[in-house]
C-alpha atoms as a PDB file:
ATOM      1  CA  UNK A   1       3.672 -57.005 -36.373  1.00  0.00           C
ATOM      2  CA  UNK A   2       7.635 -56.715 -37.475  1.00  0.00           C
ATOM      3  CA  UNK A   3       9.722 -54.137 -36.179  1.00  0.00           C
ATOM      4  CA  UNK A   4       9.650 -51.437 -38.473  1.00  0.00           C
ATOM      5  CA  UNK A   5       5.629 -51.424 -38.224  1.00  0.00           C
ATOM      6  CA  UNK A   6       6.168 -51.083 -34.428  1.00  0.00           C
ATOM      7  CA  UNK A   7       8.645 -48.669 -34.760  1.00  0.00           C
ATOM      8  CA  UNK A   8       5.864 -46.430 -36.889  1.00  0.00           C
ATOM      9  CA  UNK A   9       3.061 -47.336 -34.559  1.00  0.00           C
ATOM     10  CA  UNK A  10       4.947 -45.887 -31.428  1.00  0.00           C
ATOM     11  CA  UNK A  11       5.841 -42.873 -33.215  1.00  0.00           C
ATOM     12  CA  UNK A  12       2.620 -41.890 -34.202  1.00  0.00           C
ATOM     13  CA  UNK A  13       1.256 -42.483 -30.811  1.00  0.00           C
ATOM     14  CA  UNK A  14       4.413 -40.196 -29.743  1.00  0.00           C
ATOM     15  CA  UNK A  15       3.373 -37.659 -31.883  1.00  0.00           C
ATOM     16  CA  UNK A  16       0.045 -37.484 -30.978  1.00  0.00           C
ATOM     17  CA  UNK A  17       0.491 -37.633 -27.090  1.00  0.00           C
ATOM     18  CA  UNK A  18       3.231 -34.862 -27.391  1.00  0.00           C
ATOM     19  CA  UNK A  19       1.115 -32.614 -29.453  1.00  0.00           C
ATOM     20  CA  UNK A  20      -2.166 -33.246 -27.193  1.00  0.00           C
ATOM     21  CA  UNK A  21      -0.076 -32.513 -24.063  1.00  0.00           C
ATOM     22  CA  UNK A  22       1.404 -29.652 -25.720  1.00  0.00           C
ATOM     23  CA  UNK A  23      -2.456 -28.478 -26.967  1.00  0.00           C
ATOM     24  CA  UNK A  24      -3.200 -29.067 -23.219  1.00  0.00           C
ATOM     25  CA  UNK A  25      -0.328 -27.573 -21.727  1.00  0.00           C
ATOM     26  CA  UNK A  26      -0.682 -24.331 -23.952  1.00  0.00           C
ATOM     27  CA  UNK A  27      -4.168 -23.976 -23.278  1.00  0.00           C
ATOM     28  CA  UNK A  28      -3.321 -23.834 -19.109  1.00  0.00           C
ATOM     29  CA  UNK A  29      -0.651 -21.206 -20.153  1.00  0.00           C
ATOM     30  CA  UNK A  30      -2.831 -19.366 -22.407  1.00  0.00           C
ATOM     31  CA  UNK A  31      -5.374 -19.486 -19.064  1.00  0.00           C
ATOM     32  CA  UNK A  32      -2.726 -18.280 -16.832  1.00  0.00           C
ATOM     33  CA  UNK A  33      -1.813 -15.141 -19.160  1.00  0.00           C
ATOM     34  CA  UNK A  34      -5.516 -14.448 -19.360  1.00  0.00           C
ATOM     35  CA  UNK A  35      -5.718 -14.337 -15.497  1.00  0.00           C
ATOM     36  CA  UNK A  36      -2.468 -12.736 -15.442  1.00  0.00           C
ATOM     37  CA  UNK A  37      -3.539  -9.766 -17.333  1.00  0.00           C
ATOM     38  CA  UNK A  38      -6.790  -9.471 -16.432  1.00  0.00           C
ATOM     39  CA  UNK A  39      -5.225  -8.868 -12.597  1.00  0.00           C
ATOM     40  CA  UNK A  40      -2.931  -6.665 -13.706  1.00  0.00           C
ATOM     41  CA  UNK A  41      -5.985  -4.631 -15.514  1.00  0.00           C
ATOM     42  CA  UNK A  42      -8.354  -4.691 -12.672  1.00  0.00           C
ATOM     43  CA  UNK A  43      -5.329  -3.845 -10.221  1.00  0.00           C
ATOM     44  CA  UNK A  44      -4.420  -0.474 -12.933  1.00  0.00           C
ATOM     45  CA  UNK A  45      -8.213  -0.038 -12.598  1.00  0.00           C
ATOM     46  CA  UNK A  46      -7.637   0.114  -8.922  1.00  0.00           C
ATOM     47  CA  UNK A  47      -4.731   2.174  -9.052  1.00  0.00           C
ATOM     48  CA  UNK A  48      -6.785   4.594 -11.411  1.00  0.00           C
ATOM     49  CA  UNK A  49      -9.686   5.275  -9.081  1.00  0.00           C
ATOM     50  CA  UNK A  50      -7.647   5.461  -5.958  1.00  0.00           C
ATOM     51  CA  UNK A  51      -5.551   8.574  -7.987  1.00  0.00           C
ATOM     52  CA  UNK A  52      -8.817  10.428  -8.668  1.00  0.00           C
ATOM     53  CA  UNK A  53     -10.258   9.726  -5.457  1.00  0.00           C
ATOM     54  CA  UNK A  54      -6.922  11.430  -3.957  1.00  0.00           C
ATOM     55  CA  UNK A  55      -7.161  14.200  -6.496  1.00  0.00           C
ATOM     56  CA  UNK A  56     -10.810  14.898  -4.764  1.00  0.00           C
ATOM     57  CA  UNK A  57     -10.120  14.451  -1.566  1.00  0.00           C
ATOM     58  CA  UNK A  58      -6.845  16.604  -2.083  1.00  0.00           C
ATOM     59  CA  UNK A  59      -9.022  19.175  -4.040  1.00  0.00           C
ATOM     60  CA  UNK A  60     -11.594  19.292  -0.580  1.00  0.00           C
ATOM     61  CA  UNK A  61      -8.755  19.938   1.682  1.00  0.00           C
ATOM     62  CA  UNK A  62      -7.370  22.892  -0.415  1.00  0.00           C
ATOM     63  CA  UNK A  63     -11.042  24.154  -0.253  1.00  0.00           C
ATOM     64  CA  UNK A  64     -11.531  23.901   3.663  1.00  0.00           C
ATOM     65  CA  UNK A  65      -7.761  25.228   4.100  1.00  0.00           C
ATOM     66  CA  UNK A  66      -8.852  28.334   2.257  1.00  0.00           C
ATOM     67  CA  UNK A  67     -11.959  28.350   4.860  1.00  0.00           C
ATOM     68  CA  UNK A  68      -9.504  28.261   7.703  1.00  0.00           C
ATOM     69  CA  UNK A  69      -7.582  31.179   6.275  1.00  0.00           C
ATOM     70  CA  UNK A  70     -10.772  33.045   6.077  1.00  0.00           C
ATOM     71  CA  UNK A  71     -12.273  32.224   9.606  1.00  0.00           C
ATOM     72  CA  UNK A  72      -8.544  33.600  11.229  1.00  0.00           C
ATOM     73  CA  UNK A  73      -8.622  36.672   9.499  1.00  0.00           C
ATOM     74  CA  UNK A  74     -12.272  37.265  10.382  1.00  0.00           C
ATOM     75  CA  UNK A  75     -11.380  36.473  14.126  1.00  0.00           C
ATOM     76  CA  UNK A  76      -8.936  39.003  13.793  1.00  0.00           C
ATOM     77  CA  UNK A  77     -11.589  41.216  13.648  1.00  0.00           C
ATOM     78  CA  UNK A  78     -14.032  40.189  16.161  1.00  0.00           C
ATOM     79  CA  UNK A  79     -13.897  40.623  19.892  1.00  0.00           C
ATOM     80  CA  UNK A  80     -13.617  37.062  21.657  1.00  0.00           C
ATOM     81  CA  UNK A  81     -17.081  37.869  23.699  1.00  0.00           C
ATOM     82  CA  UNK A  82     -19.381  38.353  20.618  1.00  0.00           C
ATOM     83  CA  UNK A  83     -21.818  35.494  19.643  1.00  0.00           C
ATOM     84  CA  UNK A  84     -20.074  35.557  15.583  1.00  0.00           C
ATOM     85  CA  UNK A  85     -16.463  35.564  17.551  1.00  0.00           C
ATOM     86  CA  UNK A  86     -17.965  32.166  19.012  1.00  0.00           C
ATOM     87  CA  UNK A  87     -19.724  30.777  15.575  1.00  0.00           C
ATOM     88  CA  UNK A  88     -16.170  31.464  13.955  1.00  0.00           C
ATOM     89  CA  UNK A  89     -14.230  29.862  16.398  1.00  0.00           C
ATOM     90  CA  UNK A  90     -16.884  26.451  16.339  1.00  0.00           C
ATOM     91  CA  UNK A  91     -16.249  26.881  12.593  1.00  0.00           C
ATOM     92  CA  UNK A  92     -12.976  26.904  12.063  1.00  0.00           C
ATOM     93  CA  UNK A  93     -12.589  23.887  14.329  1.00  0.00           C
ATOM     94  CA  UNK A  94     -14.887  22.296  11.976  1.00  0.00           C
ATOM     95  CA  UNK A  95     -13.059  22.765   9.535  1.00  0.00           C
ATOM     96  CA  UNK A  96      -9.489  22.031  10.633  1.00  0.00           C
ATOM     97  CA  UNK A  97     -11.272  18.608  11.764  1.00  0.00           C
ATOM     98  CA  UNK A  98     -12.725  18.023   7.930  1.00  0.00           C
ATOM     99  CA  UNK A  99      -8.982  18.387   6.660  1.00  0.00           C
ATOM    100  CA  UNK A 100      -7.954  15.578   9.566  1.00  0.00           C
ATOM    101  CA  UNK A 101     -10.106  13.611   7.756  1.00  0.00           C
ATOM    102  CA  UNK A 102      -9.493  14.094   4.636  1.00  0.00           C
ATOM    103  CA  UNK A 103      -5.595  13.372   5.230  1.00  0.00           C
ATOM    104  CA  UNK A 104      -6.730  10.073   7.240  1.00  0.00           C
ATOM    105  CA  UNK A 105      -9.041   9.436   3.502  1.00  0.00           C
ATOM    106  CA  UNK A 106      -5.868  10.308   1.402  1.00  0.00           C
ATOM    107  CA  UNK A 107      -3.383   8.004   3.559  1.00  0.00           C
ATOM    108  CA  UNK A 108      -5.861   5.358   3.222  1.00  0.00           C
ATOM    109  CA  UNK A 109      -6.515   5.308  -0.003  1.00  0.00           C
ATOM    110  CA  UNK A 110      -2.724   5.767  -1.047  1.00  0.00           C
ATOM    111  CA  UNK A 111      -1.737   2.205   1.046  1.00  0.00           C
ATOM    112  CA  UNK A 112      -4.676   0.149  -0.794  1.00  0.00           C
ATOM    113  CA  UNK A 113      -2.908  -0.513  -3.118  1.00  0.00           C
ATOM    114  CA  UNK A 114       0.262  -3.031  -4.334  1.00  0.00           C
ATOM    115  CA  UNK A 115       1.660  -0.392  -6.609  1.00  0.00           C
ATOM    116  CA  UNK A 116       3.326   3.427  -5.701  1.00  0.00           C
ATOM    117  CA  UNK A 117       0.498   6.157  -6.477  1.00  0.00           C
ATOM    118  CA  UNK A 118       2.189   9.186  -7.809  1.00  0.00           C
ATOM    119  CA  UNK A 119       0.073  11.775  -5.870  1.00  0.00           C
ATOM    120  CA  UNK A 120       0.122  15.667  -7.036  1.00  0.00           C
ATOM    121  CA  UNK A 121       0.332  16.784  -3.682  1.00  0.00           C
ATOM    122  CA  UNK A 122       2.512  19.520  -5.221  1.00  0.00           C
ATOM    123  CA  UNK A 123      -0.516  20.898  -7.342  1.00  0.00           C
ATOM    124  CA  UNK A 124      -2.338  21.854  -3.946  1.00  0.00           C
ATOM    125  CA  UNK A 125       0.204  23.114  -1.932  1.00  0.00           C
ATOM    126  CA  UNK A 126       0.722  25.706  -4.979  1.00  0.00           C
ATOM    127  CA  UNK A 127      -2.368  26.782  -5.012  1.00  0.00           C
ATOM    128  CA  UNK A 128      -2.095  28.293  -1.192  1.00  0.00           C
ATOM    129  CA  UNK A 129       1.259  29.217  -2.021  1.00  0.00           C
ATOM    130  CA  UNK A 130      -0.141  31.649  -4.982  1.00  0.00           C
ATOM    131  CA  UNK A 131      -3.158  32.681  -2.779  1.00  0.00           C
ATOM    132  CA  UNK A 132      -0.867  33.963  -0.127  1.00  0.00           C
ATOM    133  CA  UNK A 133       1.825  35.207  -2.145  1.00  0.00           C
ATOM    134  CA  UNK A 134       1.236  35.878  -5.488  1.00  0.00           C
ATOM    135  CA  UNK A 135       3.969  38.443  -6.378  1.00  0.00           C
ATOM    136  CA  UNK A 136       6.565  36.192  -5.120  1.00  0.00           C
ATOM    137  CA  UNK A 137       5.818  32.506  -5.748  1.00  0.00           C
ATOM    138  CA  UNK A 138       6.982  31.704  -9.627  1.00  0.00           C
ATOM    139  CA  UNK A 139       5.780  28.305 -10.963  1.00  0.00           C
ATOM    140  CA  UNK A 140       8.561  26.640 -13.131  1.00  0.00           C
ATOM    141  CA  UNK A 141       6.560  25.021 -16.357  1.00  0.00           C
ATOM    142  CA  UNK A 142       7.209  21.617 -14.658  1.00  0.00           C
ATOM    143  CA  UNK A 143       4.709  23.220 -11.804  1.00  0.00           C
ATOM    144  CA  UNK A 144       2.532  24.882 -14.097  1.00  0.00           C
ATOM    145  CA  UNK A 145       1.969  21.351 -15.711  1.00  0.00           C
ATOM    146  CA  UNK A 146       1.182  19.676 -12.381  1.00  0.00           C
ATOM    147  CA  UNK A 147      -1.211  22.361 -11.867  1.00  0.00           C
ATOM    148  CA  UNK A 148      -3.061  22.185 -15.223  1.00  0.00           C
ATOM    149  CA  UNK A 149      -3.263  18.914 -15.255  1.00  0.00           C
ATOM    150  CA  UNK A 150      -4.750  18.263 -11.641  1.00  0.00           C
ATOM    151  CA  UNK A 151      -7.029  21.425 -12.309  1.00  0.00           C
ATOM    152  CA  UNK A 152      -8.027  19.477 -15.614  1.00  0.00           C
ATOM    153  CA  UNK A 153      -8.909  16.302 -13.781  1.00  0.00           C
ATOM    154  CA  UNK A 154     -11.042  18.145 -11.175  1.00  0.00           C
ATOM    155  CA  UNK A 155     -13.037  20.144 -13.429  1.00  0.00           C
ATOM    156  CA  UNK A 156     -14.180  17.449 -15.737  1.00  0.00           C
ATOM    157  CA  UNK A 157     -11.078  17.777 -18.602  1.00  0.00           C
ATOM    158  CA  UNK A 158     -12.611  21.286 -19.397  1.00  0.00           C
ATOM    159  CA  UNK A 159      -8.997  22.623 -20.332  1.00  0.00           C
ATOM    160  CA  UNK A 160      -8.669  19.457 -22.531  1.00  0.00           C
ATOM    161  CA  UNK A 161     -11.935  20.562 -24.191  1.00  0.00           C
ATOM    162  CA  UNK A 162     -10.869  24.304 -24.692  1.00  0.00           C
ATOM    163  CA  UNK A 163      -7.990  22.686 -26.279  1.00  0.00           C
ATOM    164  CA  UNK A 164      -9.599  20.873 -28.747  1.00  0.00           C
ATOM    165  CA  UNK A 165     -12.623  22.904 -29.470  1.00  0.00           C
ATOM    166  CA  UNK A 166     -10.790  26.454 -29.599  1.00  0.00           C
ATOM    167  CA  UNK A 167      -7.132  25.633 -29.431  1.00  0.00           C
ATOM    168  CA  UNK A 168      -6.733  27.938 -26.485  1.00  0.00           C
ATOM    169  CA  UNK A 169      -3.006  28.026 -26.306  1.00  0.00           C
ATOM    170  CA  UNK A 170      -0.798  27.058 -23.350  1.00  0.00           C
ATOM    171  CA  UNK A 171      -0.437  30.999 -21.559  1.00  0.00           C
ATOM    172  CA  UNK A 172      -3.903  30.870 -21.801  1.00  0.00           C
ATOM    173  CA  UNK A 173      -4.784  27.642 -20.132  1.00  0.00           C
ATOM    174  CA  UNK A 174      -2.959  28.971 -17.590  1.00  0.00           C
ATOM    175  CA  UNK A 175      -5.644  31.769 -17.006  1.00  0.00           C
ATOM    176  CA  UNK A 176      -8.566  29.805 -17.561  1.00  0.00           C
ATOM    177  CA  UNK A 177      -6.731  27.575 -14.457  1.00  0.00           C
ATOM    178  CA  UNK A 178      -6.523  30.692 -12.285  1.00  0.00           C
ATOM    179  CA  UNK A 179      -9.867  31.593 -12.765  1.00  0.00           C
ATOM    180  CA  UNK A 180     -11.282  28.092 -12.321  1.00  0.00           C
ATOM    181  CA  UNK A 181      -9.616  28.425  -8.465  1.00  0.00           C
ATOM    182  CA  UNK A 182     -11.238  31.536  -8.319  1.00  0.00           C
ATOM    183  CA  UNK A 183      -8.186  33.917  -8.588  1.00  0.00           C
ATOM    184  CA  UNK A 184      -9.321  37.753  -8.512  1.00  0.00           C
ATOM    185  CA  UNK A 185      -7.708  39.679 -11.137  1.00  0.00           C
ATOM    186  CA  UNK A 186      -5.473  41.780  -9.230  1.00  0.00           C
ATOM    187  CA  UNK A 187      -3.564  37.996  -8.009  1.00  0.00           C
ATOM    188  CA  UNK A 188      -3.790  36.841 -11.478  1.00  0.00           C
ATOM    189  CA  UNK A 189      -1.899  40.232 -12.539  1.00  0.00           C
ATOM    190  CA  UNK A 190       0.759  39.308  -9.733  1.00  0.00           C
ATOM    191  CA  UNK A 191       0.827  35.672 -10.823  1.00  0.00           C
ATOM    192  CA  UNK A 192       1.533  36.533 -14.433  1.00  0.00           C
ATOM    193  CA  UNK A 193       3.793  39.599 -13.640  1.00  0.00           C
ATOM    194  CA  UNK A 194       1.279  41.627 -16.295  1.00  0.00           C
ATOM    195  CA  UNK A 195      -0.087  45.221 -16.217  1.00  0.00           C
ATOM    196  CA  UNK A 196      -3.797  45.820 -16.011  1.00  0.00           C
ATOM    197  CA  UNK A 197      -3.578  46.556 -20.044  1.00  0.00           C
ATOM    198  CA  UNK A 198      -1.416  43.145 -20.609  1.00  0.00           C
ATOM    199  CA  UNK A 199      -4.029  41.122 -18.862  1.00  0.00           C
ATOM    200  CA  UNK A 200      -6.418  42.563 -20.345  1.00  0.00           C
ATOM    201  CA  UNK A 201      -5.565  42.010 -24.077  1.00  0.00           C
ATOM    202  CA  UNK A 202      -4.904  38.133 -23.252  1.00  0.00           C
ATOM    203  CA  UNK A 203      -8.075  37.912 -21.734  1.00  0.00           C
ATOM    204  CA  UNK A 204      -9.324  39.948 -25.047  1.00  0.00           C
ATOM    205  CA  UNK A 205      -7.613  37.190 -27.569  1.00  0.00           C
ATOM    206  CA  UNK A 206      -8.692  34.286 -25.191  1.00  0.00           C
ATOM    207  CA  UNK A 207     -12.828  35.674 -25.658  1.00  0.00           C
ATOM    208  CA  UNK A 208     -12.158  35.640 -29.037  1.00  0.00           C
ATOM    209  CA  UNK A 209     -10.815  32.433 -29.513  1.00  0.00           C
ATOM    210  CA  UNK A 210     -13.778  30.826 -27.554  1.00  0.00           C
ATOM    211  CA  UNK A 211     -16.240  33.042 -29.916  1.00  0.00           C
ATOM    212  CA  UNK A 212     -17.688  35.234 -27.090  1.00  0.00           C
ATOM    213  CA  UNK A 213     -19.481  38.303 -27.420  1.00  0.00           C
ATOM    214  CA  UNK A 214     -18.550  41.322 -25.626  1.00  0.00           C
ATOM    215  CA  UNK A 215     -21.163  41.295 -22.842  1.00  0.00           C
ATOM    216  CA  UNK A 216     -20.036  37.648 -22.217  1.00  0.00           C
ATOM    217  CA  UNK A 217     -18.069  37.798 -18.411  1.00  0.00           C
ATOM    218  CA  UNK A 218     -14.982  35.411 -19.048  1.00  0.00           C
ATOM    219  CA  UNK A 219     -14.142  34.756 -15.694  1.00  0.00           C
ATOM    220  CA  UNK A 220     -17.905  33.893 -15.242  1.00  0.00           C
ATOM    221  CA  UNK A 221     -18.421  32.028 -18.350  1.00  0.00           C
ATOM    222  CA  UNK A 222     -14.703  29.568 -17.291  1.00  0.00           C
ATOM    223  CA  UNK A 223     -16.126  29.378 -13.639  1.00  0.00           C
ATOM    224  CA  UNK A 224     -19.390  27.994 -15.236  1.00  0.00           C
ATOM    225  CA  UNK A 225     -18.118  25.834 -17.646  1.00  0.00           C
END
């Protein structure tokens, strides 16, 4: 064989080692990527459940924190020798030990994972603050969005569907969230700063939008939803 055919035979077999090992050594990359995004998926997956498990756990705690409230006024009430002074009292430490655990749940759940978890903590402590003081605790729309949007996760995206189905505007989500957390209507008069007859005509458009009758009870029919 003279040079020149040499020359040709070892660049062929050149070629075709370089473009196997390059076949072989994009095929391990391509397998790396695959893994590569596939644990970045499964670890947003993780992050995702962890953030609505919070949001229910979070949503509990409000709930027995609004028990507590309850049982302290009643005990207010009640002489410490009666039997119901007692059943109060075993109560509320019931209850003060469910939100314990809740926090120990929430604390867990927020270190399980590699990545920060943005929790709404804000969105609960809100909610008290309105309970207790309506006339004087103003939401900025930054709040207001926190708040709708945690209320929307909790209640199965029902403010999303209002949205879409009846194009309830934004004022209006924000009474359908009130109501869903069981606001009576003389706090969700403080909370919007309204008169009885201001309230009343949103409430009036926001029936109409969602195609109610008259005898239809909104605040029952969002509570229901």
């Amino acid at each position: 064989m003279d040079n020149p055919s040499s020359l040709t035979f070892f660049l062929f077999c050149f070629c075709w080692v370089a473009l196997i090992a390059g076949a072989v050594l994009g095929y391990i990359i391509g397998i790396r990527m695959a893994r590569n995004r596939e644990r970045h998926r499964l670890v947003k997956e993780k992050i995702r459940k962890n953030k609505v498990a919070i949001y229910h756990y979070q949503k509990e705690k409000y709930d027995y924190i609004e028990q507590i409230n309850r049982l302290e006024q009643d005990l207010q009430n009640l002489t410490e020798e009666s039997e119901l002074y007692k059943e109060r009292v075993s109560d509320l430490e019931y209850y003060k030990r469910k939100v314990r655990e809740n926090e120990q749940v929430i604390e867990r759940l927020s270190s399980a994972s590699s990545e920060t978890i943005e929790l709404p903590v804000d969105a609960f402590s809100l909610l008290l603050q309105l309970k207790q003081d309506p006339v004087r605790t103003n939401l900025s729309r930054q709040e207001w969005m926190e708040l709708l949007r945690t209320t929307d996760l909790l209640f199965n995206n029902f403010l999303t569907e209002l949205k879409q189905k009846s194009g309830i505007t934004r004022h209006e989500e924000e009474i359908c969230c009130l109501i869903k957390w069981n606001f009576p209507r003389k706090d969700q008069m403080a909370v919007f700063n309204n008169t009885t007859d201001a309230l009343t005509k949103s409430k009036s458009r926001l029936k109409k939008r969602l195609q109610l009758d008259e005898k239809t009870d909104l605040d029952q029919f969002i509570r229901m939803y």
